[in-house]
N, C-alpha and C. Protein backbone atom coordinates (compact mmCIF):
# COMPACT_ATOMS: atom_id res chain seq x y z
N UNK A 1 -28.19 293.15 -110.31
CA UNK A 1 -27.88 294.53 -109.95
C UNK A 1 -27.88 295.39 -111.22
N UNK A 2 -28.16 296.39 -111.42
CA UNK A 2 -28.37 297.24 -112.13
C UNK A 2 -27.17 297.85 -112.18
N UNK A 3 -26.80 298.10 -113.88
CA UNK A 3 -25.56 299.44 -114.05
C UNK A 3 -26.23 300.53 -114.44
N UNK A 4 -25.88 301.52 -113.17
CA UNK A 4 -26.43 302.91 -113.47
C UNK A 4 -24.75 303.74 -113.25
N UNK A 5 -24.03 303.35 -113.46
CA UNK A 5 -22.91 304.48 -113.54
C UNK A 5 -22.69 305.67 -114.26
N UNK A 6 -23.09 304.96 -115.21
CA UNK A 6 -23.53 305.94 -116.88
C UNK A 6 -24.17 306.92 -116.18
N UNK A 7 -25.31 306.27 -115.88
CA UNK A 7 -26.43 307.66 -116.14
C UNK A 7 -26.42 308.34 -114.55
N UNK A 8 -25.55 308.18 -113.91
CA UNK A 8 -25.18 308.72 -112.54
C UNK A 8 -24.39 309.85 -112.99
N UNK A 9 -23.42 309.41 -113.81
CA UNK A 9 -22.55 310.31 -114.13
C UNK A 9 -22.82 311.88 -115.21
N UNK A 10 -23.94 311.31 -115.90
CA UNK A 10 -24.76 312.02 -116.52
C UNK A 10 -25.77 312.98 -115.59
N UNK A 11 -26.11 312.59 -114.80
CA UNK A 11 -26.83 313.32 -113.51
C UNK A 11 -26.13 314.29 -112.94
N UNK A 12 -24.44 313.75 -112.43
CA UNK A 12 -23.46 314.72 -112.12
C UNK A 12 -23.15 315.90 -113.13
N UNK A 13 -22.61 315.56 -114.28
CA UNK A 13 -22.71 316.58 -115.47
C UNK A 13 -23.95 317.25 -115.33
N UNK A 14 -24.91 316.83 -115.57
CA UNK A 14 -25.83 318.23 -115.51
C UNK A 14 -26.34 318.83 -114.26
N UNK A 15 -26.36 318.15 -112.97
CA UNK A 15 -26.13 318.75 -112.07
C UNK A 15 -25.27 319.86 -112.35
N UNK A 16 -23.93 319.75 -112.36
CA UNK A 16 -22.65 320.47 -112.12
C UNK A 16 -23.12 321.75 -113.11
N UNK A 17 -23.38 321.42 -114.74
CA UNK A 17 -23.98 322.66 -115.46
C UNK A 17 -24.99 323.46 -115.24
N UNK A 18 -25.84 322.94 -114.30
CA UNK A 18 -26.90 323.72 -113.61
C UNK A 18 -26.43 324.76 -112.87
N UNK A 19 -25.61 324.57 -111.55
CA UNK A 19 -24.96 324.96 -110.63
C UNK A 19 -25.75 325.05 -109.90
N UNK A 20 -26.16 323.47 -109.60
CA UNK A 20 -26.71 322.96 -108.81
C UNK A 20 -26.17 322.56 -107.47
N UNK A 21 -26.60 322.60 -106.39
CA UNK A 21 -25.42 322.06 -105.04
C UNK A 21 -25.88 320.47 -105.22
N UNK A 22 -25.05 319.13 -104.34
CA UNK A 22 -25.29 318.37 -103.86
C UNK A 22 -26.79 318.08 -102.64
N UNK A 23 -26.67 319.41 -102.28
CA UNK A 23 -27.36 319.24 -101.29
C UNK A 23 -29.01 320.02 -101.67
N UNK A 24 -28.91 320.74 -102.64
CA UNK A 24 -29.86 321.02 -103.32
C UNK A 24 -30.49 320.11 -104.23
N UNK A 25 -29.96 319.60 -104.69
CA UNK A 25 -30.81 318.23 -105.61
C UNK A 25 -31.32 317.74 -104.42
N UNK A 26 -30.92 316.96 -104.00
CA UNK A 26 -31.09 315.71 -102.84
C UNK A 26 -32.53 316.44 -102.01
N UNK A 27 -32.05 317.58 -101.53
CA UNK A 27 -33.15 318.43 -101.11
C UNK A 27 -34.89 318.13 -101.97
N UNK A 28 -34.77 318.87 -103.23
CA UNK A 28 -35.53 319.04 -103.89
C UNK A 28 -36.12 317.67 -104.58
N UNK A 29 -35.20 316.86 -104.76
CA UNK A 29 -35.75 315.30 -105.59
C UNK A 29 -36.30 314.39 -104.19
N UNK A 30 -35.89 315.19 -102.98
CA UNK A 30 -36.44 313.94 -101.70
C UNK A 30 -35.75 313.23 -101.58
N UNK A 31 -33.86 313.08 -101.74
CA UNK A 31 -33.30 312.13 -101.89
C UNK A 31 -32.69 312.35 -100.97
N UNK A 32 -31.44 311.35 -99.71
CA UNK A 32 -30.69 312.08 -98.59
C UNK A 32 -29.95 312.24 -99.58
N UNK A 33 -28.97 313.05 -98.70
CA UNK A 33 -28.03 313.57 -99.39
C UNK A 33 -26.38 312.39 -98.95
N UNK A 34 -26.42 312.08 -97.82
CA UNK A 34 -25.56 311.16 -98.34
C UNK A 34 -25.99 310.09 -99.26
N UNK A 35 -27.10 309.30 -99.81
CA UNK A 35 -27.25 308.65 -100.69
C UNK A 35 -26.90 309.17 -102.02
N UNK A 36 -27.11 310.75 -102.65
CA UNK A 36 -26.47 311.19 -103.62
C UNK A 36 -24.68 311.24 -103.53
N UNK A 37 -24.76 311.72 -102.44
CA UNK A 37 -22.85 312.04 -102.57
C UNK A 37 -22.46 310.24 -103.10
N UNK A 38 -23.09 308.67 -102.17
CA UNK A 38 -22.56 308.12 -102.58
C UNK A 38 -22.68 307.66 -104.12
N UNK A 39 -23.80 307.68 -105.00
CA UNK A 39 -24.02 307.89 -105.72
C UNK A 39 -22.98 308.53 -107.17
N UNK A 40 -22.78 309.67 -106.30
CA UNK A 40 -21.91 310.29 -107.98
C UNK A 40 -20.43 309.32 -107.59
N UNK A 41 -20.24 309.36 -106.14
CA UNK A 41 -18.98 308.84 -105.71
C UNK A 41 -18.69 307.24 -106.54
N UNK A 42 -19.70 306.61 -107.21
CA UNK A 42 -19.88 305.50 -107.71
C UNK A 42 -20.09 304.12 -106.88
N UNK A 43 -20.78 304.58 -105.36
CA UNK A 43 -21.18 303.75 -104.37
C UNK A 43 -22.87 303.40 -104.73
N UNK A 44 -23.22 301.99 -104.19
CA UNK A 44 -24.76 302.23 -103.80
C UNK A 44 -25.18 302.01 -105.26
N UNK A 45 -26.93 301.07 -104.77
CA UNK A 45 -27.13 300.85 -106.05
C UNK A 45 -28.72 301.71 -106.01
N UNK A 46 -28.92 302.25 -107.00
CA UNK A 46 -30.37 303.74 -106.49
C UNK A 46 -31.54 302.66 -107.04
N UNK A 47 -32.53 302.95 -106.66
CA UNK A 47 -33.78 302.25 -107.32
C UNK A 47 -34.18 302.67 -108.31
N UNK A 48 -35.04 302.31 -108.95
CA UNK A 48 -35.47 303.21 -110.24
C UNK A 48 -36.52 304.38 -109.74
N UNK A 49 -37.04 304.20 -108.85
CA UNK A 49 -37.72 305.27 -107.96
C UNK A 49 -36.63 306.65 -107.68
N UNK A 50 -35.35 306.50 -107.26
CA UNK A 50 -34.15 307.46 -107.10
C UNK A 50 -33.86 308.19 -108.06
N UNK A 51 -33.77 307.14 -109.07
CA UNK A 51 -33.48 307.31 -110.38
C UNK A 51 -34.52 308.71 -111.19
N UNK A 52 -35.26 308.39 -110.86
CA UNK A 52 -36.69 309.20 -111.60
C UNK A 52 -36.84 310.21 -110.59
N UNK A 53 -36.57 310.40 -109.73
CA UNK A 53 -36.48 311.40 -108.53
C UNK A 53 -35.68 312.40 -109.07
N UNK A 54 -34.87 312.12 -109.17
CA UNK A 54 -33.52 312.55 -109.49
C UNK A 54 -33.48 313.06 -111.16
N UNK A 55 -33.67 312.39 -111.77
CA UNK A 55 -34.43 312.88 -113.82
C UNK A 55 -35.15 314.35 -113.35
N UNK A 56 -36.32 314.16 -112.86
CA UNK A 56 -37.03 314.69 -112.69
C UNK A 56 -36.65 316.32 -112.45
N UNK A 57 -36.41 316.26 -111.29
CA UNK A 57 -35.07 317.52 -111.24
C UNK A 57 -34.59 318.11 -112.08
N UNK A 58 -33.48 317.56 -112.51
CA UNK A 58 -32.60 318.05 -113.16
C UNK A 58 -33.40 318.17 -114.94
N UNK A 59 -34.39 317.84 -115.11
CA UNK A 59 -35.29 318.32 -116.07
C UNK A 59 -34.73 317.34 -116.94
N UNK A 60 -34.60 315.75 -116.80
CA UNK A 60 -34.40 314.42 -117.98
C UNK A 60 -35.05 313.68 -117.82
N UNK A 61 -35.19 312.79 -118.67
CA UNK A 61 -35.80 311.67 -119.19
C UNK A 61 -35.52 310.72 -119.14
N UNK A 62 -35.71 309.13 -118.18
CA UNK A 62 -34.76 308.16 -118.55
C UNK A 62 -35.45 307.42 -119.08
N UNK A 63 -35.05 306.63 -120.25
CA UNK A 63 -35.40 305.27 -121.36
C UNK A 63 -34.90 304.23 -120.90
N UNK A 64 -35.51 303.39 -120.58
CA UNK A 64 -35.18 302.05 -120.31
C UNK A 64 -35.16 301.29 -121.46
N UNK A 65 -34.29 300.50 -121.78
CA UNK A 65 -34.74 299.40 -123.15
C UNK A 65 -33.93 297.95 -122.36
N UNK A 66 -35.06 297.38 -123.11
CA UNK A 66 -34.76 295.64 -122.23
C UNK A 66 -34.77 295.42 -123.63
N UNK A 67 -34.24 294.50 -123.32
CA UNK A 67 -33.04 293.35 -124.48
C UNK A 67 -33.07 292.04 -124.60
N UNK A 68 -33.60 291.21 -125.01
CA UNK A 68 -33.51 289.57 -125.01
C UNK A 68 -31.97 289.32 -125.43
N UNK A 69 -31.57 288.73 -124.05
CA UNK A 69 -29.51 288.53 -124.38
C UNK A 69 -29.39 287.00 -125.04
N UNK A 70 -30.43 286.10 -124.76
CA UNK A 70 -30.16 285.19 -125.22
C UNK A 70 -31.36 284.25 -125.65
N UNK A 71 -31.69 283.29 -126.58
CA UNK A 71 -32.36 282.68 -127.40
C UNK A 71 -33.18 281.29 -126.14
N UNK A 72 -34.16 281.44 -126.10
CA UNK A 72 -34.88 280.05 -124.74
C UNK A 72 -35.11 278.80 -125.57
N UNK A 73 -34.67 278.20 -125.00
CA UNK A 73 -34.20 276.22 -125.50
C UNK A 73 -35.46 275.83 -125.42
């Protein structure tokens, strides 16, 4: 499962500085809108498709960086 809380919450912040509605993002990125409400609510896990839906919008960028966590035997 993916941790996107971070950058959910980061979505909310600039949502909110936009003065943006809930229902206007969701609108405009193609997203429902209860999937956003659960979303900022810290429910639900978004795809990276949501994810970029949603960037997109609100005029960001997301970076992915993958990580080797551990050393192969």
């Amino acid at each position: 499962m993916m941790h996107s809380g971070k950058l959910i919450q980061t979505f909310k912040e600039r949502r909110e500085m936009m003065r943006v509605t809930q229902e206007t993002l969701a609108e405009l990125a193609g997203v429902g809108l209860r999937t956003l409400k659960q979303l900022e609510s810290g429910k639900g896990n978004p795809t990276l498709e949501t994810l970029q839906k949603l960037a997109d919008v609100l005029g960001m960028e997301i970076s992915l960086q993958i990580r080797k966590t551990q050393e192969n035997k």
